[in-house]
Protein backbone atom coordinates (compact mmCIF):
# COMPACT_ATOMS: atom_id res chain seq x y z
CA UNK A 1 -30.46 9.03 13.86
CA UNK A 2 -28.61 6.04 11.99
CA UNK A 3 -31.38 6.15 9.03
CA UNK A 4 -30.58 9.86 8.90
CA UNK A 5 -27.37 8.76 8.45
CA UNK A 6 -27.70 6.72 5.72
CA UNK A 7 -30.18 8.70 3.77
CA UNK A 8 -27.59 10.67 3.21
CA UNK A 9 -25.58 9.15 0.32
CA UNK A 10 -28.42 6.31 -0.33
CA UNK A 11 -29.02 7.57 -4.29
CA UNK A 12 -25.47 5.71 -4.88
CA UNK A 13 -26.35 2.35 -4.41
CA UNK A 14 -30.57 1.70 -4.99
CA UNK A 15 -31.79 -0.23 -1.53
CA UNK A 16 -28.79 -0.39 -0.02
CA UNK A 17 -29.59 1.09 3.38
CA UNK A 18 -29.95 -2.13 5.00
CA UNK A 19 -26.77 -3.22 4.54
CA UNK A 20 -25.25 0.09 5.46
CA UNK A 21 -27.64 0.00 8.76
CA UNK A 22 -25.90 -3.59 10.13
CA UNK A 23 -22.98 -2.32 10.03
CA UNK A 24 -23.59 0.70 11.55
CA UNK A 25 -25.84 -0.74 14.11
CA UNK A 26 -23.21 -3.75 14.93
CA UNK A 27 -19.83 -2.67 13.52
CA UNK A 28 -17.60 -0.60 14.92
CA UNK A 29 -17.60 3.14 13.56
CA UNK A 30 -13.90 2.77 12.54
CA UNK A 31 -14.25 3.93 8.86
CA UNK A 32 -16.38 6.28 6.58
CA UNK A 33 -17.19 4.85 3.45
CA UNK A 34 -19.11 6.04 0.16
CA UNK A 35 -22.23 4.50 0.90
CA UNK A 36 -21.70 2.48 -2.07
CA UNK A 37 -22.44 -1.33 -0.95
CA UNK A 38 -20.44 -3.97 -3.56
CA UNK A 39 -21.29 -7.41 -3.93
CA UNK A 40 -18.96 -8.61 -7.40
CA UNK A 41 -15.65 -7.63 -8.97
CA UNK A 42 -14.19 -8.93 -12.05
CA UNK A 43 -11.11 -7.32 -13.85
CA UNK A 44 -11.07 -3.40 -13.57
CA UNK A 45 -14.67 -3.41 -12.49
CA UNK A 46 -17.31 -3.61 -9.62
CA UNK A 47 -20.75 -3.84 -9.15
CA UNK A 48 -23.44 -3.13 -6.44
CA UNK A 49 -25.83 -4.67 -4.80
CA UNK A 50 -28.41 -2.87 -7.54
CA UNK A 51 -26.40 -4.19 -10.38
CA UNK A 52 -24.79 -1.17 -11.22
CA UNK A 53 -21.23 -1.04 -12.63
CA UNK A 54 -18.55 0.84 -11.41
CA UNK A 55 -14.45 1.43 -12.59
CA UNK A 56 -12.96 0.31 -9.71
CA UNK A 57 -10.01 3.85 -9.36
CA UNK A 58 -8.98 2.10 -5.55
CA UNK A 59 -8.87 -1.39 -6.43
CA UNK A 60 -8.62 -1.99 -2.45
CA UNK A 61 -5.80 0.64 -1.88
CA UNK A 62 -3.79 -0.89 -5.03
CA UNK A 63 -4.68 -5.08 -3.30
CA UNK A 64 -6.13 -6.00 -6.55
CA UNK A 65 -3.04 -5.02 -8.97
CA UNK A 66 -4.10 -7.76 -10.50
CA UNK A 67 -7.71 -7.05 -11.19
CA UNK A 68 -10.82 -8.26 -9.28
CA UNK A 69 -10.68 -12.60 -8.55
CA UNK A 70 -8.19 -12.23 -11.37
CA UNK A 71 -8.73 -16.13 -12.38
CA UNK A 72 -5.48 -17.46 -12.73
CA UNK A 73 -4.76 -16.44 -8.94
CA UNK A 74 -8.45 -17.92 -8.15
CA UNK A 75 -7.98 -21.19 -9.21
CA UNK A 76 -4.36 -21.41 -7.12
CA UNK A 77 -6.48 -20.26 -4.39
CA UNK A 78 -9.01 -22.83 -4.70
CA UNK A 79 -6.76 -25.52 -5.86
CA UNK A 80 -4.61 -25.03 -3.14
CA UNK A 81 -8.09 -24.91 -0.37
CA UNK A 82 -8.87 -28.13 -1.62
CA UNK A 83 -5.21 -29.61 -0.32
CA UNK A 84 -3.79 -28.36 2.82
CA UNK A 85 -4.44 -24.55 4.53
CA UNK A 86 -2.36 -24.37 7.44
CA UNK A 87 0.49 -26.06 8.94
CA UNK A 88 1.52 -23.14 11.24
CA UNK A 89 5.76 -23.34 11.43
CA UNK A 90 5.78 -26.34 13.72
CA UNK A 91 6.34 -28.12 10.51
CA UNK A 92 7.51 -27.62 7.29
CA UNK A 93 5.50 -27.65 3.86
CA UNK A 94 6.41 -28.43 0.07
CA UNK A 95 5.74 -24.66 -0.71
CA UNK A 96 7.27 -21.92 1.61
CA UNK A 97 10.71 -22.58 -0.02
CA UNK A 98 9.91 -22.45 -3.29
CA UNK A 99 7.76 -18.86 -3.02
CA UNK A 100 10.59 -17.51 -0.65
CA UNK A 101 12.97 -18.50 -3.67
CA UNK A 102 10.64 -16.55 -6.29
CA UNK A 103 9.93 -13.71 -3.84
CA UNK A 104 13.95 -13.37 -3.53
CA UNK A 105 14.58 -13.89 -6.97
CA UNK A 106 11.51 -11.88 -8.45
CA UNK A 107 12.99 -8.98 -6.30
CA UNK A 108 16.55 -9.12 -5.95
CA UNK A 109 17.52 -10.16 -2.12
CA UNK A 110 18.93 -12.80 -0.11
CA UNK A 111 16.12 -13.80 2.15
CA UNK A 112 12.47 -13.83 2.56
CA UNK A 113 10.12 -13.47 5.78
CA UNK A 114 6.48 -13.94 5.02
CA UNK A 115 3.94 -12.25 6.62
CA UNK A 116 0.08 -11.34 6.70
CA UNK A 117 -0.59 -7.69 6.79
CA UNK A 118 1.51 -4.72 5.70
CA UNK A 119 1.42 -3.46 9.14
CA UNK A 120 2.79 -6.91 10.01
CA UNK A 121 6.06 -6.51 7.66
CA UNK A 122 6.28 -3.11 8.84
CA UNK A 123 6.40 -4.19 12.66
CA UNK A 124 8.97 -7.15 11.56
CA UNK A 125 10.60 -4.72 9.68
CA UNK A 126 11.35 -2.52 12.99
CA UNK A 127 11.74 -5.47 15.00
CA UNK A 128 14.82 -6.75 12.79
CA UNK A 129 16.20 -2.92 12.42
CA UNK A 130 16.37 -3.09 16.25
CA UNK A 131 17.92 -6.37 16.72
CA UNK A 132 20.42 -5.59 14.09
CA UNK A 133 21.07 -2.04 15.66
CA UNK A 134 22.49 -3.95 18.95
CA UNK A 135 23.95 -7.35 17.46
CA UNK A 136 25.88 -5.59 14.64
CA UNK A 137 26.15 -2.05 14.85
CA UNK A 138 26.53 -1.83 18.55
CA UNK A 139 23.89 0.43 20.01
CA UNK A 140 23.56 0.31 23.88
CA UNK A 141 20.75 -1.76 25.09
CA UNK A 142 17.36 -0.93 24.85
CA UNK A 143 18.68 2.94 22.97
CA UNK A 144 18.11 1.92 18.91
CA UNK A 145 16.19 4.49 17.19
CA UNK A 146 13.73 4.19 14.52
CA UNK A 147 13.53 7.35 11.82
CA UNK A 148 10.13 7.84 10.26
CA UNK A 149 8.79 10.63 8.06
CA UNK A 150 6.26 13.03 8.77
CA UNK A 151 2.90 12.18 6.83
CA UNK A 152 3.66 8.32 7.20
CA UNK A 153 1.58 5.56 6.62
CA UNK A 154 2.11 1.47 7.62
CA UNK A 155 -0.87 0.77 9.53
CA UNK A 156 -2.73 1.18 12.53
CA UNK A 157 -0.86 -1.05 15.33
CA UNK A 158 0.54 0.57 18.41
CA UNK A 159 4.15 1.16 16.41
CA UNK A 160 2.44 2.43 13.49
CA UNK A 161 0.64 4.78 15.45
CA UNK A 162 3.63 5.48 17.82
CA UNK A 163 5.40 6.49 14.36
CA UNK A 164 2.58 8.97 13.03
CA UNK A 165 2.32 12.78 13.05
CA UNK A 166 -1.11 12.49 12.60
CA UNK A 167 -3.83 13.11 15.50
CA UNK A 168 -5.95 10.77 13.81
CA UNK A 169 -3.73 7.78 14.24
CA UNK A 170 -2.60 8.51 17.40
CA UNK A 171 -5.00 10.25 19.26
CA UNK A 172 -5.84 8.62 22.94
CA UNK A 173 -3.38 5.78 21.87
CA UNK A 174 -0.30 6.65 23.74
CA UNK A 175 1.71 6.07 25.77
CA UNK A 176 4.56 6.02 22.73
CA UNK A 177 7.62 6.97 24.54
CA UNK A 178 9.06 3.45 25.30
CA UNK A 179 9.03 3.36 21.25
CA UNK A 180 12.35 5.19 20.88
CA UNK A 181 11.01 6.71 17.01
CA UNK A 182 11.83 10.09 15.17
CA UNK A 183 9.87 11.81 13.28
CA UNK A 184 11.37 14.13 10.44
CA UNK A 185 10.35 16.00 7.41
CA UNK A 186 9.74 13.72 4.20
CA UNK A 187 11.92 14.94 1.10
CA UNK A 188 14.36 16.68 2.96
CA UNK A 189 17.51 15.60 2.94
CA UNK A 190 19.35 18.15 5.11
CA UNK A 191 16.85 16.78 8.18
CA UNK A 192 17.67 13.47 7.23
CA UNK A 193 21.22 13.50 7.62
CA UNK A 194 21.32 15.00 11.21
CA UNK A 195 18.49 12.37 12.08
CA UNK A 196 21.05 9.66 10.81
CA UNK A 197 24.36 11.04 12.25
CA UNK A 198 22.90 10.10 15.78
CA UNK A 199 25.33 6.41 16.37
CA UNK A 200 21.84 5.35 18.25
CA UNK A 201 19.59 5.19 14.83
CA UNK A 202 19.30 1.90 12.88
CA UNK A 203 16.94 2.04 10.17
CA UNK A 204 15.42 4.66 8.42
CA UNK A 205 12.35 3.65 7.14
CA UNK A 206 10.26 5.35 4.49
CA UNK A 207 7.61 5.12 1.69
CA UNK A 208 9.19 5.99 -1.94
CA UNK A 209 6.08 7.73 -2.53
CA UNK A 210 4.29 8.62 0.16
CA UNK A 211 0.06 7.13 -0.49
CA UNK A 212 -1.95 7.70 2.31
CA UNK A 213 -0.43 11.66 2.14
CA UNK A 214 -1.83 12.01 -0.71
CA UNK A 215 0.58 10.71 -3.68
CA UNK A 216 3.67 13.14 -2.37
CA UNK A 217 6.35 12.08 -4.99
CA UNK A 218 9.55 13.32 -3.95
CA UNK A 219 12.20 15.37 -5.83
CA UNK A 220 14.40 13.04 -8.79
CA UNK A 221 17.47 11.37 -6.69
CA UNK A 222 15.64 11.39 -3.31
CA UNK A 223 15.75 7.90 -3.09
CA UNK A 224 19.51 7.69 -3.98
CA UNK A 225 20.52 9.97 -1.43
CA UNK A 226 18.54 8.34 1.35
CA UNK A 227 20.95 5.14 0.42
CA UNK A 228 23.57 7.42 0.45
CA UNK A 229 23.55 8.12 3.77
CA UNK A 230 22.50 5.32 5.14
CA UNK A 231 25.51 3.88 3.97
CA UNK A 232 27.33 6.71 5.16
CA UNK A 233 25.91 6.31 8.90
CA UNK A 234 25.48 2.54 9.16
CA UNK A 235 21.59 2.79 9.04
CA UNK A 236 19.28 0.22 7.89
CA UNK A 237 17.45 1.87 4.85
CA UNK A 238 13.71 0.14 4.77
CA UNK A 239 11.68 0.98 2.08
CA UNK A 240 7.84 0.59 2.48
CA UNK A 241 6.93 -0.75 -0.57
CA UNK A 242 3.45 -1.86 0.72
CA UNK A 243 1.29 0.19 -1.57
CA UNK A 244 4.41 1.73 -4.05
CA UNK A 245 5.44 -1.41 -5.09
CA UNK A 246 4.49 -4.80 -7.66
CA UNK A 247 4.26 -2.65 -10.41
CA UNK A 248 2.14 -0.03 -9.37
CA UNK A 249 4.24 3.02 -10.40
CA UNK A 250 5.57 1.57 -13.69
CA UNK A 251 8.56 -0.68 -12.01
CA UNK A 252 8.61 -3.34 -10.18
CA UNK A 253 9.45 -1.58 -7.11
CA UNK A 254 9.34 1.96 -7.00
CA UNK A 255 12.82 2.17 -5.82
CA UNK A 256 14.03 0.84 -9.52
CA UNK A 257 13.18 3.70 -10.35
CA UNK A 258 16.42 4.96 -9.01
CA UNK A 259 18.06 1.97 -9.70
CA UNK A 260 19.06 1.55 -5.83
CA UNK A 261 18.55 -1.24 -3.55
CA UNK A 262 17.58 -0.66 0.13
CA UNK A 263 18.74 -2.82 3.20
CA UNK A 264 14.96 -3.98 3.86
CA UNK A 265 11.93 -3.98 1.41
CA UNK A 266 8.51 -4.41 2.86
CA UNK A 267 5.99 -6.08 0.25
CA UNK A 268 2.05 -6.80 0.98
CA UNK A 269 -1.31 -5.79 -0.93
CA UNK A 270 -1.06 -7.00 -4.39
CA UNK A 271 1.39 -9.91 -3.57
CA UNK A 272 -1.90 -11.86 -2.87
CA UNK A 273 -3.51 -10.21 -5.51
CA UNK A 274 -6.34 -8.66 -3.24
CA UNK A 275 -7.41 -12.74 -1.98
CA UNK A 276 -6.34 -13.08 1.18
CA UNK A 277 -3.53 -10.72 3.62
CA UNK A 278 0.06 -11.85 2.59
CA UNK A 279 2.83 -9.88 3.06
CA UNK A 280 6.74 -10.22 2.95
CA UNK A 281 9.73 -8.81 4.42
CA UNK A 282 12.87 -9.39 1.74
CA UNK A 283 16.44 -8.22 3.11
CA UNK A 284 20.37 -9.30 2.80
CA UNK A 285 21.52 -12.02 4.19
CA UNK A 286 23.49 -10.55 6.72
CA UNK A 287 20.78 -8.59 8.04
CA UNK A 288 17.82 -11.59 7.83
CA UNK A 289 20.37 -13.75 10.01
CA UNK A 290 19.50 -11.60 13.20
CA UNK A 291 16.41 -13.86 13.76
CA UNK A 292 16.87 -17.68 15.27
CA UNK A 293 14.01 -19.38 16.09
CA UNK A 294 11.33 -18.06 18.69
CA UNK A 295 12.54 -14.07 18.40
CA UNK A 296 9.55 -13.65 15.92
CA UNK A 297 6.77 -15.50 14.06
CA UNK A 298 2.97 -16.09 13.27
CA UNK A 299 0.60 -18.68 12.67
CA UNK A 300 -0.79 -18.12 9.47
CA UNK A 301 2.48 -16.22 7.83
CA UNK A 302 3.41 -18.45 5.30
CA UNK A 303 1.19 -20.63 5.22
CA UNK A 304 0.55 -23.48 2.16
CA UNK A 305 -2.77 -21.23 0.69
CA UNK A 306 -0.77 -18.13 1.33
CA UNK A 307 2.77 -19.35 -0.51
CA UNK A 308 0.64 -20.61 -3.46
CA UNK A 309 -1.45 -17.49 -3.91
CA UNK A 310 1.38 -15.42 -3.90
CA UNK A 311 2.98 -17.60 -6.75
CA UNK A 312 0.33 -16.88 -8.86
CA UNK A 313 0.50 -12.87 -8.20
CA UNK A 314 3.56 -12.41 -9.00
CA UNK A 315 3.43 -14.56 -12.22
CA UNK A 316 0.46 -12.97 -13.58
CA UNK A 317 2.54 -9.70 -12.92
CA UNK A 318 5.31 -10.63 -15.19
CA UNK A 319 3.17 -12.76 -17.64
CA UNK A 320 1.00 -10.35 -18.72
CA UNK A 321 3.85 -7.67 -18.43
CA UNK A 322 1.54 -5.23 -15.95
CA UNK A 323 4.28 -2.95 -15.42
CA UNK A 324 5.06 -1.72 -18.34
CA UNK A 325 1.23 -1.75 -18.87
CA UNK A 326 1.24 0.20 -15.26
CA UNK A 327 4.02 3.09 -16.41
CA UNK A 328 2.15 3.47 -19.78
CA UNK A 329 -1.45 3.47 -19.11
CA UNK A 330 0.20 5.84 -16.51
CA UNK A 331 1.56 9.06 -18.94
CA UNK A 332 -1.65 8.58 -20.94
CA UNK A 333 -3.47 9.29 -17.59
CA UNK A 334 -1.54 11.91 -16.52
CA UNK A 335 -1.40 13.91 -19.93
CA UNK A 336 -4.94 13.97 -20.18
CA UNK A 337 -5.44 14.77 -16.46
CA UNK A 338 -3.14 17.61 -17.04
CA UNK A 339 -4.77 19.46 -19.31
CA UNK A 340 -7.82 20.46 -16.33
CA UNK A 341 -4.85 22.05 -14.80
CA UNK A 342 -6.46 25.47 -13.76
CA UNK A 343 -9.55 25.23 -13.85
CA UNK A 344 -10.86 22.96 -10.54
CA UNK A 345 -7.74 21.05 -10.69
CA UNK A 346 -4.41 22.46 -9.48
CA UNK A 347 -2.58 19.30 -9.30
CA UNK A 348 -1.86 16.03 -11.32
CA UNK A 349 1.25 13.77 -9.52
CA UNK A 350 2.35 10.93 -9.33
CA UNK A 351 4.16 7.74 -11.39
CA UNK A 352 2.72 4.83 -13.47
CA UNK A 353 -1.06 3.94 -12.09
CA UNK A 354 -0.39 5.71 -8.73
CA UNK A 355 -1.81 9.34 -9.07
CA UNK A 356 -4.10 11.95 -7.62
CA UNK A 357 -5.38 15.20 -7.86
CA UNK A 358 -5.14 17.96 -6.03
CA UNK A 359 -8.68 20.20 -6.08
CA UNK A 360 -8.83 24.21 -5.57
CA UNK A 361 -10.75 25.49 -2.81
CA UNK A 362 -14.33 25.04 -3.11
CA UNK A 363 -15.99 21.80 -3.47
CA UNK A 364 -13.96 19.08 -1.48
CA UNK A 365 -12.48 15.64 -2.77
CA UNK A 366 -15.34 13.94 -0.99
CA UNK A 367 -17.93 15.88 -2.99
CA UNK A 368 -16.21 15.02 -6.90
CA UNK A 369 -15.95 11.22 -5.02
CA UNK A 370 -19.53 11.34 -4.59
CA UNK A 371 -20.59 12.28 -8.23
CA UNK A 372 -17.31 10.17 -9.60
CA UNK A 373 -19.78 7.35 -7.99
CA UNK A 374 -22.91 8.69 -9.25
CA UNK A 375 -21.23 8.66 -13.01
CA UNK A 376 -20.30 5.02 -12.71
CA UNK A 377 -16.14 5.35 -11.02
CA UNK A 378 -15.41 4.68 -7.50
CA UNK A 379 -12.33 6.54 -5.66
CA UNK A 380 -11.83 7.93 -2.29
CA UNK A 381 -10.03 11.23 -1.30
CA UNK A 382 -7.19 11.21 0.89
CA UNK A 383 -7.64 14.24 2.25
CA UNK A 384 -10.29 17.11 2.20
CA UNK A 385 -8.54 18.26 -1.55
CA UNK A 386 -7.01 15.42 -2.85
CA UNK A 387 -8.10 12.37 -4.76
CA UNK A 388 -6.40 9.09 -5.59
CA UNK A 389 -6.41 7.13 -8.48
CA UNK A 390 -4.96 3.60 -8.29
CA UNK A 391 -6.98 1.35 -10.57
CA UNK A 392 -5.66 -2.37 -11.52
CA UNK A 393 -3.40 -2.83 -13.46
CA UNK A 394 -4.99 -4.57 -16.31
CA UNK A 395 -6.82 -1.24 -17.55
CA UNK A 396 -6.29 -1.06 -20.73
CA UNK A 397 -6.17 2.42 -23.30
CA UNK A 398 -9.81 2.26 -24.22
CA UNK A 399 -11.00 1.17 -20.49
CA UNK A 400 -8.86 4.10 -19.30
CA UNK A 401 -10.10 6.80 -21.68
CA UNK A 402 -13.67 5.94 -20.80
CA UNK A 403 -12.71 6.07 -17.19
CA UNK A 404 -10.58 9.95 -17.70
CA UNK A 405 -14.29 10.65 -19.53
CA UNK A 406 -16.32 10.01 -16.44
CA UNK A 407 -13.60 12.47 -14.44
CA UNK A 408 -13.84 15.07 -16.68
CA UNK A 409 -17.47 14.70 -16.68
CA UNK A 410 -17.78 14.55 -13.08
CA UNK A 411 -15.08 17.30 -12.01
CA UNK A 412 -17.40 19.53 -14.44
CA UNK A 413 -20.50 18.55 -13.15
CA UNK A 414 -19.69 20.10 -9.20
């Protein structure tokens, strides 16, 4: 049965069954990979256990911004292993303040709370909506309300899940109903103002562009009217920058794009530069100041390895200017993209290095991923018609033609 399994897709990667069977016969069956099995990245690239090459068009759901073991971020790493790890918050360390000060400078907020995981800012994120909802805005006890979109994506925690329209997530997870969240349509902003005109809600919290949907960009001003009313209604708006943001659709956050600033941004993935988890909660002052000491915390957020990693990220991202490199590399993909438009392709969408494609009836997404794979380019659908492409950063013109080559090639090919 399990070698059945893997014989499947085994042409991908030459003698990698054995891998593939450990972690079937030991691991739990929690994801379904290409049975592609990696063992090296460098840059925009990957290779397999056979030696064969790959463009990396996931780089590890947009972790490695940056580009695989991206050596400037490397060497902080290891510098940094060679000194001191982990002090847990029982004590201070020469480095939290000084990466809290760049995270808060870099993107434009009072105050910094670093994290692991994205689900982890996403959870604090909700935790100090809450708070705030009954400290400051007055909401009866234990009655705050959370407002999430339909199609939503944070993570895979009991809140995350309790927050998800999707069976998948939440299936034989429940109970949810102590969770107090709402669930609306995403780009509508008619829903979202009755949602927010309840005096119970206190944050809205949202994903500029929505990933794990699919790329859903919504319309031009969405994310100005979401501040809008939040303003309007007292609401904390939280934008989920986890995936959107660091450059990956052409500015730094893809709220710039609007030129707004939400109450609550929620960074993780690329600020470690796909190394280790790190993530980061950034929000005003007078919202931050709703946690004192022992109302929330964690052993490893923060932490000396973690602060000096993150450093490097985000200085590679503004030394080597990868968003403007993002939005431009970005149109060029886009423009050629475009042009399959009606044939097997009905779809191109998205901003800067965050796209996908949407594919007619017929073959599915995970059929093109397969032969994408075959033809040397690694991506993974996110549904049964849709395809992402978030490669690093770093591509450059010529890397990216070759890569729009194999596409073509491949989306002909099926």
């Amino acid at each position: 049965m399990l070698r059945t399994a893997i014989k499947k897709f085994s042409s991908i990667t030459k003698g990698g069954e054995s891998y593939i069977e450990k972690e079937l016969i030991y691991g739990a069956n929690n994801y379904s990979p290409l049975s592609v099995v990696l063992s090296k990245g460098k840059g925009i690239y990957v290779w397999d256990t056979a030696g064969k090459q790959y463009y990396d068009f996931l780089a590890g759901y947009s972790a490695a911004n940056q580009g695989h073991c991206h050596p400037k971020i490397v060497e902080a790493m290891y510098s940094q292993a060679k000194t001191l790890t982990i002090t847990s918050r029982a004590f201070h360390h020469n480095l939290l303040g000084e990466t809290e000060e760049i995270l808060c400078k870099t993107f434009g907020f009072d105050k910094a709370l670093m994290m692991n995981t994205g689900v982890e800012a996403g959870e604090s994120a909700v935790k100090i909506a809450r708070r705030w909802g009954y400290e400051v805005k007055g909401i009866p006890a234990n009655q705050a309300k959370v407002v999430f979109c339909s199609n939503n994506f944070w993570g895979r925690t009991i809140a995350a899940c309790g927050s998800s329209d999707d069976p998948d997530r939440y299936k034989n997870f429940g109970p949810f109903t102590g969770l107090n969240f709402q669930i609306i349509p995403y780009d509508n902003i008619e829903v979202l103002e009755q949602a927010l005109s309840d005096k119970n809600v206190a944050g809205f919290m949202f994903e500029p562009i929505q990933g794990e949907a699919g790329i859903v960009v919504p319309f031009t001003g969405y994310c100005t009217k979401v501040r809008e009313l939040c303003t309007k209604y007292n609401v904390l708006m939280i934008a989920d920058e986890v995936q959107t943001g660091i450059g990956r659709t052409g500015k730094l956050l893809c709220i710039d794009w609007e030129n707004i600033k939400p109450d609550i941004v929620t960074l993780a993935k690329s600020l470690s530069g796909g190394l280790m988890p790190i993530s980061a909660v950034l929000a005003k002052n007078d919202i931050m100041k709703v946690l004192v000491p022992g109302s929330h915390g964690s052993t490893y957020g923060g932490n000396p390895m973690a602060c000096r990693v993150a450093q490097a990220s985000i200085s590679v991202i503004k030394d080597e200017k990868l968003v403007e490199n993002s939005e431009k590399m970005g149109r060029i993909f886009r423009e050629r993209i475009s042009t399959l438009i009606g044939g097997q392709i009905s779809e191109i969408r998205g901003k800067g290095l965050m796209n996908a494609i949407v594919i007619k009836s017929g073959k599915g997404a995970w059929d093109l991923c397969v032969k994408l794979a075959q033809n040397g380019l690694l991506a993974k659908p996110t549904h049964d018609n849709i395809i992402r492409f978030t490669p690093p950063l770093i591509i450059n013109e010529v890397q990216l033609n070759e890569s729009i080559d194999i596409i073509i090639k491949s989306i002909k090919e099926l």
